[in-house]
PDB file of N, CA and C in Angstrom:
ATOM      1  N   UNK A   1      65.684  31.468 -38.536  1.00  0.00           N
ATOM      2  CA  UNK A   1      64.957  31.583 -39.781  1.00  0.00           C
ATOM      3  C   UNK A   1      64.159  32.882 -39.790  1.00  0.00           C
ATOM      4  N   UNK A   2      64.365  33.964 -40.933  1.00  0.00           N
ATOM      5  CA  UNK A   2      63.697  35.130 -40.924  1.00  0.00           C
ATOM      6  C   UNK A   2      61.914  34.610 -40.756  1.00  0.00           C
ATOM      7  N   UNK A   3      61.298  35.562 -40.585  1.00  0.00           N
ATOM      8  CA  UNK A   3      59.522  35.681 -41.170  1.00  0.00           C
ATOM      9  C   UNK A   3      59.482  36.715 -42.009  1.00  0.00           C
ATOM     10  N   UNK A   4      60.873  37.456 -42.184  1.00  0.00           N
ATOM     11  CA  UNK A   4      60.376  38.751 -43.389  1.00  0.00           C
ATOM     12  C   UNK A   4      59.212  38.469 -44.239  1.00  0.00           C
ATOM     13  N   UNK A   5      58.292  38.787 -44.855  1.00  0.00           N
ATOM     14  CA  UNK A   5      57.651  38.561 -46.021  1.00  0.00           C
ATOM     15  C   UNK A   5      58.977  38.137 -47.622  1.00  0.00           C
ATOM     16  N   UNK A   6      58.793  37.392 -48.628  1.00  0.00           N
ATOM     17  CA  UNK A   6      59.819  37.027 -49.888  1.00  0.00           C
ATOM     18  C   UNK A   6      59.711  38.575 -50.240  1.00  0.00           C
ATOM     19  N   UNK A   7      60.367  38.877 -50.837  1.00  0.00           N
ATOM     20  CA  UNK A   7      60.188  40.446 -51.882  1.00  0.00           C
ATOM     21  C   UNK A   7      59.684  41.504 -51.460  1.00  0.00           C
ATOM     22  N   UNK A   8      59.369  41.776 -49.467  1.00  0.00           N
ATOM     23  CA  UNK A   8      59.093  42.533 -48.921  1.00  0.00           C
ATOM     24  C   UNK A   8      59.816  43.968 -49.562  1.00  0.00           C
ATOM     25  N   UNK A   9      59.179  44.990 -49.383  1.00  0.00           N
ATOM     26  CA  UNK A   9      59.491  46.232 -49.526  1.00  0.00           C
ATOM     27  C   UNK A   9      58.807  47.075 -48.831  1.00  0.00           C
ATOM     28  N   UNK A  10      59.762  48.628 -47.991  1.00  0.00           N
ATOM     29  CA  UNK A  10      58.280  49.393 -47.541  1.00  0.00           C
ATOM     30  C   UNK A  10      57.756  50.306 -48.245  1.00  0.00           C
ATOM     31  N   UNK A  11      58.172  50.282 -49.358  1.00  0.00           N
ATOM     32  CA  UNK A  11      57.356  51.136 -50.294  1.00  0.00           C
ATOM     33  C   UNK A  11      55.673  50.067 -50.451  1.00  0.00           C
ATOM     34  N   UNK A  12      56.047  49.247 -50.235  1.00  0.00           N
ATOM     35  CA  UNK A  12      54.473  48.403 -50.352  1.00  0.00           C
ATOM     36  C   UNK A  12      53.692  48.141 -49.555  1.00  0.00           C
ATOM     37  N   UNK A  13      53.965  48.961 -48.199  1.00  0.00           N
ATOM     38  CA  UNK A  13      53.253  49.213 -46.851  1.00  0.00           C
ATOM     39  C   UNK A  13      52.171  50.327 -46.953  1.00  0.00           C
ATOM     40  N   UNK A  14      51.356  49.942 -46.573  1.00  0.00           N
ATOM     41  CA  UNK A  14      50.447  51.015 -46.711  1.00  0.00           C
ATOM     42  C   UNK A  14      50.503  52.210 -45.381  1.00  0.00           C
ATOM     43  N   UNK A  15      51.327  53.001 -45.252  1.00  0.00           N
ATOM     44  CA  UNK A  15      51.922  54.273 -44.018  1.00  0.00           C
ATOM     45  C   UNK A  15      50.933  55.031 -44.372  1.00  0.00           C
ATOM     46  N   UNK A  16      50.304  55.706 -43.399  1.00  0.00           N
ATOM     47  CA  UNK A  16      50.300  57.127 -42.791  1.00  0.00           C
ATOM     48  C   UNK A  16      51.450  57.721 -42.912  1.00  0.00           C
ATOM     49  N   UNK A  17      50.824  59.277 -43.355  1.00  0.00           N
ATOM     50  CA  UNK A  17      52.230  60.037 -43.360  1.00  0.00           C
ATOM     51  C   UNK A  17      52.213  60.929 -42.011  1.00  0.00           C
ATOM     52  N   UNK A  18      51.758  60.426 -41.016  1.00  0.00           N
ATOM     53  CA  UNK A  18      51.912  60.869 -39.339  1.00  0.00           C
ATOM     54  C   UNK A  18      51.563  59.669 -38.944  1.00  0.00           C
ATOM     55  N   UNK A  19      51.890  59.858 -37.698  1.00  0.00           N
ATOM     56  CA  UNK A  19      51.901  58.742 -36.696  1.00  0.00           C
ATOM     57  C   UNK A  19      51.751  59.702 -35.144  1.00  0.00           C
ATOM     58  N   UNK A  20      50.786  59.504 -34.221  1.00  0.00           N
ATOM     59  CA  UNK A  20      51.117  60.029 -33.152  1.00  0.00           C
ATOM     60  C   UNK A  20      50.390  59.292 -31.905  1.00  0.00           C
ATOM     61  N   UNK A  21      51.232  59.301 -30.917  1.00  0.00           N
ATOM     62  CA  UNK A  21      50.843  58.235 -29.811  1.00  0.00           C
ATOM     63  C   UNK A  21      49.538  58.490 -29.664  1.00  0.00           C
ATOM     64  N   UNK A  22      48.748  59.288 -29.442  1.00  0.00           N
ATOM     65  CA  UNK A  22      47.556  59.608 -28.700  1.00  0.00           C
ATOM     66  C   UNK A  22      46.512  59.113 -29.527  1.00  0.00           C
ATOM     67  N   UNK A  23      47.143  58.390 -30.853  1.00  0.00           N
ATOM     68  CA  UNK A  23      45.369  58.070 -31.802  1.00  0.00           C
ATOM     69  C   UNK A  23      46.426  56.485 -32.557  1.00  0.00           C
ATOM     70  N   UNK A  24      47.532  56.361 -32.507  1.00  0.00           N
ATOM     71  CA  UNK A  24      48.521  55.186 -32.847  1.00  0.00           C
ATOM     72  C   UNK A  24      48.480  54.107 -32.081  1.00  0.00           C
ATOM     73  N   UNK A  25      48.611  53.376 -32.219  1.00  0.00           N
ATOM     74  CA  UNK A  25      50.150  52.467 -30.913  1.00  0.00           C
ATOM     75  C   UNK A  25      51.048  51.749 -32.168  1.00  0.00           C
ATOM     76  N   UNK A  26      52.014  53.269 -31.888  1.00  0.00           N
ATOM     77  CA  UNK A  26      53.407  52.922 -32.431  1.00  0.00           C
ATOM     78  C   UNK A  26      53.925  52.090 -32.797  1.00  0.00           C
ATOM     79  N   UNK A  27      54.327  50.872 -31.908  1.00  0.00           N
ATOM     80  CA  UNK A  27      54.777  49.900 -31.956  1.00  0.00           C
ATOM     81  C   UNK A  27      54.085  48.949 -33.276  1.00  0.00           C
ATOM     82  N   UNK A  28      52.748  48.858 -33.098  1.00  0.00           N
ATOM     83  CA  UNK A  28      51.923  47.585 -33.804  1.00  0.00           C
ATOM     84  C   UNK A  28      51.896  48.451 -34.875  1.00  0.00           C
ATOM     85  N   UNK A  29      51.756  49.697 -35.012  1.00  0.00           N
ATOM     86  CA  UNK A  29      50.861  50.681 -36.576  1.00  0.00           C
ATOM     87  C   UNK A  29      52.250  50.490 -37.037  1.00  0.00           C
ATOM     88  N   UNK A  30      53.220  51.550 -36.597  1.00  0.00           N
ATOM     89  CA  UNK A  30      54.646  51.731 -37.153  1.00  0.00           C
ATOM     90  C   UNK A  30      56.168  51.192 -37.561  1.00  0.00           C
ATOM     91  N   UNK A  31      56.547  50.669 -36.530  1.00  0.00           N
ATOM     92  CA  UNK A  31      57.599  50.193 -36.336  1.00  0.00           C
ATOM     93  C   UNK A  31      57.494  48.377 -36.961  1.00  0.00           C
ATOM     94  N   UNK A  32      56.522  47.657 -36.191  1.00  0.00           N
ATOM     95  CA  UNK A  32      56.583  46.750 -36.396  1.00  0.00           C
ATOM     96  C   UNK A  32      56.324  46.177 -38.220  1.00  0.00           C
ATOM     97  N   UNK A  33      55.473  46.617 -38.529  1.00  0.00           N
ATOM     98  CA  UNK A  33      55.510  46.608 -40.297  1.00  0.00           C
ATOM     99  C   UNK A  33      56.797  46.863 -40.476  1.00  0.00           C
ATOM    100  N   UNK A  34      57.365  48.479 -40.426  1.00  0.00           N
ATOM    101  CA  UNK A  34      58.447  48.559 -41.082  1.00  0.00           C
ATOM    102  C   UNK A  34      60.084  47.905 -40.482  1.00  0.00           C
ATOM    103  N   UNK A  35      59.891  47.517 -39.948  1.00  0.00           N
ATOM    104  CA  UNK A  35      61.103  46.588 -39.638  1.00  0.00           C
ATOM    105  C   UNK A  35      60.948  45.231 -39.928  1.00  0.00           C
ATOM    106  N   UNK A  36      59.709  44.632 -40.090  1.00  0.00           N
ATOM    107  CA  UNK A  36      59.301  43.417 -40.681  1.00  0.00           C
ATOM    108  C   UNK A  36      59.990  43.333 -42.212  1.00  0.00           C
ATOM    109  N   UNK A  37      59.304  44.590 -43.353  1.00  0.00           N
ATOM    110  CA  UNK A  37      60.405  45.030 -44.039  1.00  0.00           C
ATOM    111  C   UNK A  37      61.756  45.658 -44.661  1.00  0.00           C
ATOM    112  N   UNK A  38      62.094  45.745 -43.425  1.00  0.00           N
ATOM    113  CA  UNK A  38      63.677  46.745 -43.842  1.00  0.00           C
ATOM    114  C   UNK A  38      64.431  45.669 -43.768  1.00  0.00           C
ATOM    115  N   UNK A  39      65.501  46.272 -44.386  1.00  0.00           N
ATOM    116  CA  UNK A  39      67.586  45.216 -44.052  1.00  0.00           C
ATOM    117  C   UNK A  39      68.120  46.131 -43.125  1.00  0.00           C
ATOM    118  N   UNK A  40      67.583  47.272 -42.962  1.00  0.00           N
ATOM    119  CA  UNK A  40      68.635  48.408 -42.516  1.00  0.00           C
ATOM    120  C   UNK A  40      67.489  49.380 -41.036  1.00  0.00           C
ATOM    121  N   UNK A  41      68.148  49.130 -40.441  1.00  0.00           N
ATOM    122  CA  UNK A  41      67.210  50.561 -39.073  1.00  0.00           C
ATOM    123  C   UNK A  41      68.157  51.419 -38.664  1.00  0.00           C
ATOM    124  N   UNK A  42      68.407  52.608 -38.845  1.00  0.00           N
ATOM    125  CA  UNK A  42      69.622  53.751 -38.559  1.00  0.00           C
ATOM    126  C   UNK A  42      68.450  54.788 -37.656  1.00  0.00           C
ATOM    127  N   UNK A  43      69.303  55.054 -36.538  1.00  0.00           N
ATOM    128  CA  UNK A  43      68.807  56.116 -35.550  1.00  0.00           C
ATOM    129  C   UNK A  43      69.479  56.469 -34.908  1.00  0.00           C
ATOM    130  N   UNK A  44      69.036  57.881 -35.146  1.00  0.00           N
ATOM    131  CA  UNK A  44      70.226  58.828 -34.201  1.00  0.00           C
ATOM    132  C   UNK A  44      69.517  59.521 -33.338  1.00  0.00           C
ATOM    133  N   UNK A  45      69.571  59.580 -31.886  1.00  0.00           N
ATOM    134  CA  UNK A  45      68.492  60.158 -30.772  1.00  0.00           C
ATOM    135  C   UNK A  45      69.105  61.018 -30.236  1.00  0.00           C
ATOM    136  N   UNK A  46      69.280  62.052 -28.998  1.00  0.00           N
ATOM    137  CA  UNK A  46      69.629  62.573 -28.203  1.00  0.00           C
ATOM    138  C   UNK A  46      70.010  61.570 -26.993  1.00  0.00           C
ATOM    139  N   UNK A  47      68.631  61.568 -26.766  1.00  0.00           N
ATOM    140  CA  UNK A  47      68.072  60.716 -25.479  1.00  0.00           C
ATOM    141  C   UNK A  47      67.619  58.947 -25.787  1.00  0.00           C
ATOM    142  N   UNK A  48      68.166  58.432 -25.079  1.00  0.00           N
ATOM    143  CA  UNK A  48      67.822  56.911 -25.572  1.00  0.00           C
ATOM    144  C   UNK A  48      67.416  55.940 -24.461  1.00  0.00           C
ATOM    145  N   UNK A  49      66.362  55.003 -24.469  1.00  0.00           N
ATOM    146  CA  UNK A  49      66.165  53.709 -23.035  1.00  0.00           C
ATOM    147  C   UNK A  49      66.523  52.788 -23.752  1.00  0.00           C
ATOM    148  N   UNK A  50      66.367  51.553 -23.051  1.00  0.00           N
ATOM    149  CA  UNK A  50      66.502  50.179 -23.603  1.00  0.00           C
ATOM    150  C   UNK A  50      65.147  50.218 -23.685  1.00  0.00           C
ATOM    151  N   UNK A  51      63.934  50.513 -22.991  1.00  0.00           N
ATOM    152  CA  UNK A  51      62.375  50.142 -23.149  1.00  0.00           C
ATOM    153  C   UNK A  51      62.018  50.917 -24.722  1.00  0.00           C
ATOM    154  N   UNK A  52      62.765  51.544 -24.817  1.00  0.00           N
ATOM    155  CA  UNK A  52      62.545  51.792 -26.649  1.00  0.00           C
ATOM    156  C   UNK A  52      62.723  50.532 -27.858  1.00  0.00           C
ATOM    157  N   UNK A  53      63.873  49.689 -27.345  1.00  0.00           N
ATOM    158  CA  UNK A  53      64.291  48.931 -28.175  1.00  0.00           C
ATOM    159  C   UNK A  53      63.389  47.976 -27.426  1.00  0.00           C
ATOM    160  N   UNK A  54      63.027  47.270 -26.385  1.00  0.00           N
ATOM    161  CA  UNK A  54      62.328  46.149 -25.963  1.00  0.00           C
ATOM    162  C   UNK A  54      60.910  46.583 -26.424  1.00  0.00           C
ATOM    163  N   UNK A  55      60.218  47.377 -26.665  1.00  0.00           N
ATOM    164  CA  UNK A  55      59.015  47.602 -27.208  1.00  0.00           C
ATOM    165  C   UNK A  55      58.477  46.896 -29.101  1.00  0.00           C
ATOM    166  N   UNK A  56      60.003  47.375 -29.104  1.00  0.00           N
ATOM    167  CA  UNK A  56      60.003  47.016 -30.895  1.00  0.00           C
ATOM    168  C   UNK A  56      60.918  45.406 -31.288  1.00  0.00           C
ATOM    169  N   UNK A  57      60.964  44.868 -29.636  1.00  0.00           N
ATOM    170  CA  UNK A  57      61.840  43.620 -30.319  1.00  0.00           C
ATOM    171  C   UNK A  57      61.626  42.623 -30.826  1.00  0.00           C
ATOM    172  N   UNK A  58      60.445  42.627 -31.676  1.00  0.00           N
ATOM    173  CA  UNK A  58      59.864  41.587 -32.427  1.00  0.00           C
ATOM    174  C   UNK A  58      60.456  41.815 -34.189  1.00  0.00           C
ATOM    175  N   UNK A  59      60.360  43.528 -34.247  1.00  0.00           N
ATOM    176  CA  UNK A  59      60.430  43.461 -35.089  1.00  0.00           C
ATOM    177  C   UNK A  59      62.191  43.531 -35.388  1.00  0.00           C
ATOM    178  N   UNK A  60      62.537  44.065 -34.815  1.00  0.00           N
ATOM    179  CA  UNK A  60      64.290  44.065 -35.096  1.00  0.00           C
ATOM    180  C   UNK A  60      65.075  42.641 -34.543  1.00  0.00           C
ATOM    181  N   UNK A  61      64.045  41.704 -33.894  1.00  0.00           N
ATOM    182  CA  UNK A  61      64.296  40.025 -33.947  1.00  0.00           C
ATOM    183  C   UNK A  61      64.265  39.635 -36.042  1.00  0.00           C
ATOM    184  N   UNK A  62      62.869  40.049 -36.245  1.00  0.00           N
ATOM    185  CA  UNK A  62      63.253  39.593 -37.644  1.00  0.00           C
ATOM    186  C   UNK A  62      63.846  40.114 -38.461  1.00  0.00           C
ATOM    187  N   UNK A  63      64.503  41.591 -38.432  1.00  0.00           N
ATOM    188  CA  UNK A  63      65.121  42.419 -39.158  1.00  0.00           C
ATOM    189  C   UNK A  63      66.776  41.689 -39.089  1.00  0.00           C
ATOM    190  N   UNK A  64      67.065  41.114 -37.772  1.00  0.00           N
ATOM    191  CA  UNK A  64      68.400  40.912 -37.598  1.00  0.00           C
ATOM    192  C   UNK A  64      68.429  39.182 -37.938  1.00  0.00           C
ATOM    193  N   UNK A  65      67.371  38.198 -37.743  1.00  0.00           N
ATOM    194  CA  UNK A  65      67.284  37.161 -38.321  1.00  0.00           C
ATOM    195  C   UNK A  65      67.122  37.415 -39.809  1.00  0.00           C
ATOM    196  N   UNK A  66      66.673  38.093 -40.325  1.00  0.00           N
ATOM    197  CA  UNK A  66      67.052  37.666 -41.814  1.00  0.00           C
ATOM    198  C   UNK A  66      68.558  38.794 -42.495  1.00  0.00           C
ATOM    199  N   UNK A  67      69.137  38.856 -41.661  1.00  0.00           N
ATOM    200  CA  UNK A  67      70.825  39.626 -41.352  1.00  0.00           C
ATOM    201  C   UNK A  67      71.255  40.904 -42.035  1.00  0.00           C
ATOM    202  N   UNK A  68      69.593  41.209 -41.231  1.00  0.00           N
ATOM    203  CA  UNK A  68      69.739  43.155 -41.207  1.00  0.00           C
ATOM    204  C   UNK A  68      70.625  43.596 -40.883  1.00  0.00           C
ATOM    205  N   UNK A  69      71.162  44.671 -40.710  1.00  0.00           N
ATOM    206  CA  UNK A  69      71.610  45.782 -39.713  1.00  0.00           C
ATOM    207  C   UNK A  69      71.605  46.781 -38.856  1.00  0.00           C
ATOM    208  N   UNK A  70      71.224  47.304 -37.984  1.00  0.00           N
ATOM    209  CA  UNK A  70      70.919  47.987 -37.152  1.00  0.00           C
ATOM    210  C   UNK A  70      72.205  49.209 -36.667  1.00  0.00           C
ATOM    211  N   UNK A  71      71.950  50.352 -36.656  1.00  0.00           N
ATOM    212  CA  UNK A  71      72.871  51.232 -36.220  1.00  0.00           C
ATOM    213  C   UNK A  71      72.134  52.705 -35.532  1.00  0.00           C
ATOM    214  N   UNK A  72      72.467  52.352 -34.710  1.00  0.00           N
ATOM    215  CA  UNK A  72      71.923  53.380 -33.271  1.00  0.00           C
ATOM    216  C   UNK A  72      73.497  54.140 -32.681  1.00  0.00           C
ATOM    217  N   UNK A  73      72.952  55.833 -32.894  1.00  0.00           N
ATOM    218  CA  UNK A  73      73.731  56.813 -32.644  1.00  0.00           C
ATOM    219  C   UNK A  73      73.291  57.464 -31.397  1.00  0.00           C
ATOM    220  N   UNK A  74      73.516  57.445 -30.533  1.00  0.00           N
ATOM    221  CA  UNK A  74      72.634  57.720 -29.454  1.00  0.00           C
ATOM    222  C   UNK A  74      74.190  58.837 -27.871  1.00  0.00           C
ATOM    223  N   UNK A  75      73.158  59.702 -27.048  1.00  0.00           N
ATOM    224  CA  UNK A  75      74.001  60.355 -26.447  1.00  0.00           C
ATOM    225  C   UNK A  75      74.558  59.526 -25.613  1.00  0.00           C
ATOM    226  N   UNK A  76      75.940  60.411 -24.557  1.00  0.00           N
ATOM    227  CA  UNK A  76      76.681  59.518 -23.827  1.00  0.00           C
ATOM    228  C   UNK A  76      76.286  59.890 -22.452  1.00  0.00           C
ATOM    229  N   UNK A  77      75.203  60.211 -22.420  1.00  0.00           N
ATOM    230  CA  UNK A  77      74.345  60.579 -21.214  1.00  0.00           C
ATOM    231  C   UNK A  77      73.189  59.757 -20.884  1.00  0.00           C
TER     232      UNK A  77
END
């Protein structure tokens, strides 16, 4: 069962238009809102961990329970 918010949107998030670790925590300010509201997370990295995705897996738990999609482009290194 999703927790999305009904009629979520992130245009109705209230963002900062920066974000930076040293005055943030990413995870709770950024990510987690907006994946609470998205259907869709697309990223394309160079460099990629799994502790990237386990940091944010609350929120791409409910992004993919209410049958988001997720698409990660990432190197073969």
């Amino acid at each position: 069962m999703s927790t999305r918010p009904a009629n979520s949107r992130l245009a109705d998030l209230p963002l900062e238009t920066e974000y930076r670790s040293d005055c943030h925590d990413l995870v709770r300010d950024f990510y987690l809102p907006c994946l609470t509201h998205s259907t869709q997370y697309r990223r394309a990295v160079g460099y990629f961990t799994s502790r990237g995705l386990s940091v944010a897996a609350q929120g791409i738990t409910v992004l993919v329970d209410g049958v988001g999609r997720m698409l990660l482009v990432t190197s073969q290194d």
